[in-house]
Protein backbone atom coordinates (compact mmCIF):
# COMPACT_ATOMS: atom_id res chain seq x y z
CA UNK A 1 108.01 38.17 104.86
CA UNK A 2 104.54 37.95 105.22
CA UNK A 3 104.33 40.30 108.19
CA UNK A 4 106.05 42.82 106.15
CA UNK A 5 104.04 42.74 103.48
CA UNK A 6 100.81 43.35 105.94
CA UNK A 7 102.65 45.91 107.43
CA UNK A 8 103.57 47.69 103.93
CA UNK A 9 99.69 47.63 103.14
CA UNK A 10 98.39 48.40 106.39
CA UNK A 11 101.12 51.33 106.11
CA UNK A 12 99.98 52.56 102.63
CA UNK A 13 96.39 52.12 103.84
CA UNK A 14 96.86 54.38 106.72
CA UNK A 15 98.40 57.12 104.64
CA UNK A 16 95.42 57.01 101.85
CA UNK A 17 93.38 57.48 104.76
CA UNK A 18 94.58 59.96 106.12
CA UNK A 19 94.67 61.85 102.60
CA UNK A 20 90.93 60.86 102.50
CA UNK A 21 89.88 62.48 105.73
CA UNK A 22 92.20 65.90 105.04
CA UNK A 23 90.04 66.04 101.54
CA UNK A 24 86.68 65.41 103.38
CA UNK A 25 86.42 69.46 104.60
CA UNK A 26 87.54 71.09 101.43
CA UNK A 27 85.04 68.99 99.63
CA UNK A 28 82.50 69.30 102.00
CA UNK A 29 82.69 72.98 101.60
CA UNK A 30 82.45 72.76 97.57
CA UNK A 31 79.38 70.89 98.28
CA UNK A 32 78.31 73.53 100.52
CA UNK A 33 78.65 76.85 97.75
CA UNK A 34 77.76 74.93 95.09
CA UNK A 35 74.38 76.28 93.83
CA UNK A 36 74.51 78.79 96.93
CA UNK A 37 74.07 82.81 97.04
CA UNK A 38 76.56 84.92 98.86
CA UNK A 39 75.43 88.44 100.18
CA UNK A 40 78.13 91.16 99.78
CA UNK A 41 76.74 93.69 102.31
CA UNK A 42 78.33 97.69 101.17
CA UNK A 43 78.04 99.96 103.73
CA UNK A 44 77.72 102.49 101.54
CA UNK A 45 75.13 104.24 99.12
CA UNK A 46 75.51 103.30 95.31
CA UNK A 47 77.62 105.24 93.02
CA UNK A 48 80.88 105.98 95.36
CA UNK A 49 84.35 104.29 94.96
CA UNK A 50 83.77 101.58 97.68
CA UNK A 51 80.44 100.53 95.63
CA UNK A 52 82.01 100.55 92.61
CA UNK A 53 85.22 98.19 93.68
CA UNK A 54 82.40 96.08 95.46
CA UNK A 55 80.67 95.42 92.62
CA UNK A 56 83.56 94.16 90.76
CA UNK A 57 84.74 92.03 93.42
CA UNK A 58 81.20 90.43 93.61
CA UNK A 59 81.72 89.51 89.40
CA UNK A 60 84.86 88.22 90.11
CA UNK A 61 85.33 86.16 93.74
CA UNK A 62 82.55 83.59 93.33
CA UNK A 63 84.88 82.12 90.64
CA UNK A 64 87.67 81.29 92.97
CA UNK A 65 85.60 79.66 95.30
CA UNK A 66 84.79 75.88 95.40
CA UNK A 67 81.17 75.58 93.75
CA UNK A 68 81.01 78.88 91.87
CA UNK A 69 78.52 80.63 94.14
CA UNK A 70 76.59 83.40 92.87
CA UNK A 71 77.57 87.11 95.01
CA UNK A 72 74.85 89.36 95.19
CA UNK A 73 75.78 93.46 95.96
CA UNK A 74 73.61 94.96 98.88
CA UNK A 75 73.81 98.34 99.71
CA UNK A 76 73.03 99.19 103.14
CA UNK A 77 74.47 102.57 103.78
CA UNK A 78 74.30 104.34 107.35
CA UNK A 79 75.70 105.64 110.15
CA UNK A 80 79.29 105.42 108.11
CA UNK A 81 79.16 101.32 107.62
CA UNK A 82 77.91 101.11 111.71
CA UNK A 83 74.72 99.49 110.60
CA UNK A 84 76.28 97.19 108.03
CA UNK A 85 78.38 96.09 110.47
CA UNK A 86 76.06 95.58 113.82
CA UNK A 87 73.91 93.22 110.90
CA UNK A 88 76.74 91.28 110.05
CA UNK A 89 77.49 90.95 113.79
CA UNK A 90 74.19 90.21 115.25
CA UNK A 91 71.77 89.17 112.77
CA UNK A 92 73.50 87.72 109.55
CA UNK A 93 74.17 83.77 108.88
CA UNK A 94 77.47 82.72 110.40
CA UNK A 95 77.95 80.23 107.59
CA UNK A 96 79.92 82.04 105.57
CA UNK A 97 76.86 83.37 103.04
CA UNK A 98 77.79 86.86 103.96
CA UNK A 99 80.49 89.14 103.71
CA UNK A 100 80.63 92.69 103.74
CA UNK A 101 83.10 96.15 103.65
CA UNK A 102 82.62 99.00 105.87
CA UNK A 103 84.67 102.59 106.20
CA UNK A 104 88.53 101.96 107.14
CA UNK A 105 87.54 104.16 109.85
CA UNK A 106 85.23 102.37 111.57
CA UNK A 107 87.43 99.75 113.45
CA UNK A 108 88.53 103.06 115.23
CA UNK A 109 85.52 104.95 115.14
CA UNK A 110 83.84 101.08 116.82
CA UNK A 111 86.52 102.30 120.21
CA UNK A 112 84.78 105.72 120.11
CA UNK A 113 80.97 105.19 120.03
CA UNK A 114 79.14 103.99 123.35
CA UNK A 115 76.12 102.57 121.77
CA UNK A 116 78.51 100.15 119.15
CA UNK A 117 76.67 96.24 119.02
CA UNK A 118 79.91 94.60 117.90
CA UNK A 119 83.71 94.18 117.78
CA UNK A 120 85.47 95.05 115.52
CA UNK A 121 88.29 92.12 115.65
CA UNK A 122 85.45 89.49 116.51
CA UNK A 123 85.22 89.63 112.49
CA UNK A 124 86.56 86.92 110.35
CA UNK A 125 88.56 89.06 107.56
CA UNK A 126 89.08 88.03 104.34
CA UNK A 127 91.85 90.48 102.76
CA UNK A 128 92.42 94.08 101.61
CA UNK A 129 92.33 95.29 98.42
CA UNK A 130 94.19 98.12 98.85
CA UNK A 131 95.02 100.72 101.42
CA UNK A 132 93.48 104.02 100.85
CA UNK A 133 94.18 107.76 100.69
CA UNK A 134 91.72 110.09 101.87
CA UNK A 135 91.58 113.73 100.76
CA UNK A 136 89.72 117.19 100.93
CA UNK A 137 89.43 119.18 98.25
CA UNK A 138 87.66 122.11 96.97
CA UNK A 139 86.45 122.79 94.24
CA UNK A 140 88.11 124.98 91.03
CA UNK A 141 86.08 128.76 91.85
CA UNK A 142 86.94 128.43 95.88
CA UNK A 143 89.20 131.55 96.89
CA UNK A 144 90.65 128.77 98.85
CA UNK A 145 94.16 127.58 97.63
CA UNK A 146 96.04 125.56 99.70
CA UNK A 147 95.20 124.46 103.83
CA UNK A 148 97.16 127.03 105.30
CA UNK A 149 94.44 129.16 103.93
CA UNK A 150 91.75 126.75 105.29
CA UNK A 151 93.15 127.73 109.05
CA UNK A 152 92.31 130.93 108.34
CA UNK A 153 89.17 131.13 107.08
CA UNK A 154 85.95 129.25 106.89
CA UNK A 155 85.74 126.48 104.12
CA UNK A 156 82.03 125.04 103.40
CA UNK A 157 82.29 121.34 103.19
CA UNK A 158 79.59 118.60 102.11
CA UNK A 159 79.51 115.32 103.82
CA UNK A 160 77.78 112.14 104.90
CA UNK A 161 77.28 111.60 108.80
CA UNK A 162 78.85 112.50 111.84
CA UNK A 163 80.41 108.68 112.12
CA UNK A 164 81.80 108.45 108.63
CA UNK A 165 85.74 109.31 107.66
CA UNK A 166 84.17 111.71 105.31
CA UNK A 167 83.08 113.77 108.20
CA UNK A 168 86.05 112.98 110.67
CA UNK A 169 88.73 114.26 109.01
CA UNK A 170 87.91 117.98 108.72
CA UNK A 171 86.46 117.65 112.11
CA UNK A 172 90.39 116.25 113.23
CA UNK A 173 91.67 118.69 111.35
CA UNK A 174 89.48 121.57 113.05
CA UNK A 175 90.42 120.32 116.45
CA UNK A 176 94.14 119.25 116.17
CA UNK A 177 95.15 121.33 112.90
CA UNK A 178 93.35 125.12 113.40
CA UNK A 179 91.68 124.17 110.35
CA UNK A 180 87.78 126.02 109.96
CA UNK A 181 86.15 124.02 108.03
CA UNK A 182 82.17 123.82 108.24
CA UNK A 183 80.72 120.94 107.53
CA UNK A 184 77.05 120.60 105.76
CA UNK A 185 75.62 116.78 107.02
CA UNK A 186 73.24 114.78 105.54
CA UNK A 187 74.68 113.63 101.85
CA UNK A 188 74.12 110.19 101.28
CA UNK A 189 77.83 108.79 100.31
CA UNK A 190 80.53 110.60 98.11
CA UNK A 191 78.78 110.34 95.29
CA UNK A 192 76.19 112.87 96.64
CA UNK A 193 78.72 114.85 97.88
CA UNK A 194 80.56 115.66 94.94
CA UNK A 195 77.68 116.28 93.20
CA UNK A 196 76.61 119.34 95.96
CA UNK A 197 80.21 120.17 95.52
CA UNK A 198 79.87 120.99 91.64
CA UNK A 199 76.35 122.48 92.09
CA UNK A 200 77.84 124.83 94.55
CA UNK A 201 76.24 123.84 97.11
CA UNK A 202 79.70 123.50 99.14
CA UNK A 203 83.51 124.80 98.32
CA UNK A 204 84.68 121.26 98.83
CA UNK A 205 84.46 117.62 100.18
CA UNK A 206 86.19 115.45 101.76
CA UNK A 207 86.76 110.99 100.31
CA UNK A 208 88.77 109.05 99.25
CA UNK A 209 91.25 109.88 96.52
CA UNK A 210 90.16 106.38 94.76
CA UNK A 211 86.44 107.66 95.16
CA UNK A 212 87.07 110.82 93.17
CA UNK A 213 88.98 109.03 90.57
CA UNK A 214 86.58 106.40 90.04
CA UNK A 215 83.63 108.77 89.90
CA UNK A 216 85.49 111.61 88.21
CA UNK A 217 88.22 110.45 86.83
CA UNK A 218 89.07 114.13 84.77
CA UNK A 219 88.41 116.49 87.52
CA UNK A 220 92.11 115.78 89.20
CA UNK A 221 93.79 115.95 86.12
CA UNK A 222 92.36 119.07 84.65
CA UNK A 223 92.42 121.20 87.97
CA UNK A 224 88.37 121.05 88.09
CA UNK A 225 89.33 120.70 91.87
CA UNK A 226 92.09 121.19 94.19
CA UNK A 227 93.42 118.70 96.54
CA UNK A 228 94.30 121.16 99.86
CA UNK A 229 95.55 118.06 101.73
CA UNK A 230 95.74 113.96 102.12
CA UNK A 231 94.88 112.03 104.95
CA UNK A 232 97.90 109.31 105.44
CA UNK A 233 100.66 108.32 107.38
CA UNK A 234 102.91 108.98 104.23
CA UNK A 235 102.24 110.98 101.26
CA UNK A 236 100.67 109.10 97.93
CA UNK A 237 103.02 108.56 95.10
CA UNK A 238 100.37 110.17 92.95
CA UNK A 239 100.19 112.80 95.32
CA UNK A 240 103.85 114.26 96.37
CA UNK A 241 103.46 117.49 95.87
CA UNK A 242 100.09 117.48 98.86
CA UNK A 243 100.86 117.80 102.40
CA UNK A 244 99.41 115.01 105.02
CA UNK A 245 97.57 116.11 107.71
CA UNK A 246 99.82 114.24 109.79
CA UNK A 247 102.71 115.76 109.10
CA UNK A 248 100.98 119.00 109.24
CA UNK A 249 100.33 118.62 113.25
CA UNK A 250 102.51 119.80 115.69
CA UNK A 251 104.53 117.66 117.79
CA UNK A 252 102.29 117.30 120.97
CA UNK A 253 99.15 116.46 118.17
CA UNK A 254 100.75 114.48 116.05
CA UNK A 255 100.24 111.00 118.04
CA UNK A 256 96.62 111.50 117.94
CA UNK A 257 96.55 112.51 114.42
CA UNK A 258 98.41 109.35 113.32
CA UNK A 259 96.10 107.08 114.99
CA UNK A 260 92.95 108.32 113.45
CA UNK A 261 94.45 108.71 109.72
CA UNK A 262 96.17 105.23 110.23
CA UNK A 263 92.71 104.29 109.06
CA UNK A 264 94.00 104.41 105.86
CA UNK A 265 96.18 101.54 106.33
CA UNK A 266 93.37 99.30 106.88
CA UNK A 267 91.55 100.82 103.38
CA UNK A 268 89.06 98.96 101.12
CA UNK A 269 88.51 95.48 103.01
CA UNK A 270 85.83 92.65 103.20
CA UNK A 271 85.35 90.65 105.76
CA UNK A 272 83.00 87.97 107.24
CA UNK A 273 80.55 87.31 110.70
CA UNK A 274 82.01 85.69 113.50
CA UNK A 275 81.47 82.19 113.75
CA UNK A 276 81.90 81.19 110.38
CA UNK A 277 83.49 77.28 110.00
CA UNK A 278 87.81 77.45 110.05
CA UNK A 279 87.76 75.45 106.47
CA UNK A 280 85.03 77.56 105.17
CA UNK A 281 86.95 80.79 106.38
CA UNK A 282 90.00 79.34 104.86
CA UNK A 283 88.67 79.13 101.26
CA UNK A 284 87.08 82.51 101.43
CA UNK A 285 90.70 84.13 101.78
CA UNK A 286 92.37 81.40 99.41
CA UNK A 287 90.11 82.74 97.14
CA UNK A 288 90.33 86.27 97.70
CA UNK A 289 94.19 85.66 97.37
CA UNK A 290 93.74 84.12 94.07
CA UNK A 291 91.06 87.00 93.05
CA UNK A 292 93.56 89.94 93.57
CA UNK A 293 96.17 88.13 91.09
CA UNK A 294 93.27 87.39 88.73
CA UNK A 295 94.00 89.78 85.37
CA UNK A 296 90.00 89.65 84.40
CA UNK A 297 89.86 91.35 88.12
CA UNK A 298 93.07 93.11 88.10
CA UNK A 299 91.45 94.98 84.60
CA UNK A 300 88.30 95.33 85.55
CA UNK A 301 89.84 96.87 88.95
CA UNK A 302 91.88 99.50 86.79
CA UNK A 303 88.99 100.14 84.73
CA UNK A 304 87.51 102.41 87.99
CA UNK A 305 90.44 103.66 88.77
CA UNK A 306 91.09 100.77 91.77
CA UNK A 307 95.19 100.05 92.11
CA UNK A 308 95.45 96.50 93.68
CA UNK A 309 97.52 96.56 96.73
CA UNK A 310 96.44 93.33 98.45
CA UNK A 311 96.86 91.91 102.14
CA UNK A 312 96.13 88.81 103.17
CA UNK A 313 93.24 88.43 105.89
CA UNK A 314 95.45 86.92 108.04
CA UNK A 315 97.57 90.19 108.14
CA UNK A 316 94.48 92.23 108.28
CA UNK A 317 93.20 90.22 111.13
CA UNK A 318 96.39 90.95 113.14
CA UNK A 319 96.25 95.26 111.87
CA UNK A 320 92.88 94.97 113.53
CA UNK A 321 93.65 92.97 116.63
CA UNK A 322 95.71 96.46 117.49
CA UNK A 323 92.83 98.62 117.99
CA UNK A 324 92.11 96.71 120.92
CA UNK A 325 95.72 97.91 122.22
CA UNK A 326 95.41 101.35 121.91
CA UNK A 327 96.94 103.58 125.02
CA UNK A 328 94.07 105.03 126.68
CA UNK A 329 94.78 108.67 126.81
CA UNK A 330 95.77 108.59 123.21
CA UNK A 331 92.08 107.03 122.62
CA UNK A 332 90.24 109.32 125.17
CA UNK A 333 91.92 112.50 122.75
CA UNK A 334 90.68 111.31 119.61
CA UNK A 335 87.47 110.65 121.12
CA UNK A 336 86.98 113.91 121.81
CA UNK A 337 86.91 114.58 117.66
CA UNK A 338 84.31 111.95 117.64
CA UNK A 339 82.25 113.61 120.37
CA UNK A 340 81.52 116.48 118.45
């Protein structure tokens, strides 16, 4: 009887213990944030849609995580989210102090460039927001009125860099589509774009559809600009009546031109360096999970024109893994869009 009764103890002392040490790393990481300041790194320049959803995930994640850390916004636009990126790669904290978002087209566009300082799925990611549509557009004075126009004669375009989607797509377009669009570099972000857009210093521009909406919510709606085309494997809901450019390529093209607008997919992300701690990694998405079902987030989220379409960063780690799977003559043709 005795012996049992050591053996019940020793039992229920074993299991306590064991809950003991499976609590030590979650509270060792509330120690850890508590009183800490997390970087948010944008690769973009202020004022566009991926600022703008940036800064309302900064308000909003820090109370989902153990310790309440403060998240400071940092904008660090260039080369289309490259140099955010090759920072958060090389030279940021791998404690989990910094996270960051880049283009959806840079995982691709990271297979393309010779001179890239990172990989892409050596990332820790965190989750997706939502997926994204990209479009080009004109705006309401252009003679232009739909894209089968736009392959016949020249359309003026604003944009960014050569590295950034906003760039890319007319340039796929040009090369797989017939398209002549002519692109004027240089704009810092969408924001700037738009803007030479309405001054007339361009017909059109090319961004995401949730960038227009959250800058210019009306223009859309009242026909201030017209939408010539979506970037997408499928059409948007919002958009059924606007052709993708996928679907728009002919057979032997169309391969290539899914694998550069499956970008999309991937959309409005954040994501953490490499090396960060596995139980620091896992609150960082736990939290992220419970930010995206948050309704102070989900509101503040609609109130710029962001529609929450989450995935996990598990998910996202494995849509990212695929880039390094890519067929090599498939690769070596899109390349040739980024070579220009």
């Amino acid at each position: 009887m005795l012996r049992q009764t050591a053996m019940h103890w020793l039992a229920r002392g074993a299991v306590v213990l064991t809950a003991l040490v499976a609590a030590q790393p979650v509270l060792a990481q509330e120690d850890f944030y508590a009183g800490k300041t997390i970087e948010l790194v944008i690769g973009f320049a202020p004022g566009g849609g991926n600022d703008l959803l940036s800064r309302v995930v900064s308000n909003h994640l820090g109370d989902h995580i153990p310790g309440k850390p403060t998240i400071v916004p940092i904008n660090l636009p260039g080369a289309g989210g490259l140099a955010a990126a090759n920072q958060l790669y090389n030279t940021s904290p791998q404690d989990g102090t910094v996270i960051g978002i880049v283009s959806q087209a840079v995982p691709l566009q990271s297979k393309m460039i010779d001179n890239v300082e990172f990989e892409m799925s050596g990332f820790n990611f965190i989750g997706r927001v939502q997926p994204s549509t990209s479009v080009t557009m004109v705006w309401n004075t252009s003679d232009v009125k739909d894209i089968q126009q736009a392959m016949k004669e020249e359309v003026i375009l604003s944009a960014t860099n050569v590295g950034s989607s906003i760039s890319l797509y007319p340039r796929a377009m040009n090369q797989f589509l017939g398209t002549k669009f002519k692109l004027i570099m240089g704009y810092e972000g969408s924001a700037a774009g738009m803007l030479a857009m309405e001054r007339g210093e361009a017909e059109g521009h090319s961004t995401t559809f949730e960038a227009l909406m959250a800058a210019n919510p009306t223009w859309f709606k009242e026909g201030t600009v017209r939408i010539l085309v979506q970037h997408a494997l499928k059409r948007d809901p919002v958009l059924p009546d606007v052709p993708t450019s996928v679907e728009l390529a002919s057979e032997e093209n169309r391969p290539v031109m899914e694998l550069i607008m499956s970008s999309n997919d991937i959309g409005k992300y954040y994501f953490t360096t490499p090396g960060i701690p596995n139980d620091r990694l896992e609150i960082l998405r736990r939290a992220f999970d419970a930010m995206v079902k948050d309704p102070a987030f989900l509101k503040d989220a609609a109130a710029i024109g962001a529609t929450v379409n989450p995935m996990s960063g598990e998910d996202l780690q494995e849509m990212i893994a695929r880039f390094d799977k890519i067929d090599p003559a498939l690769l070596a043709k899109a390349k040739a869009v980024y070579g220009e």
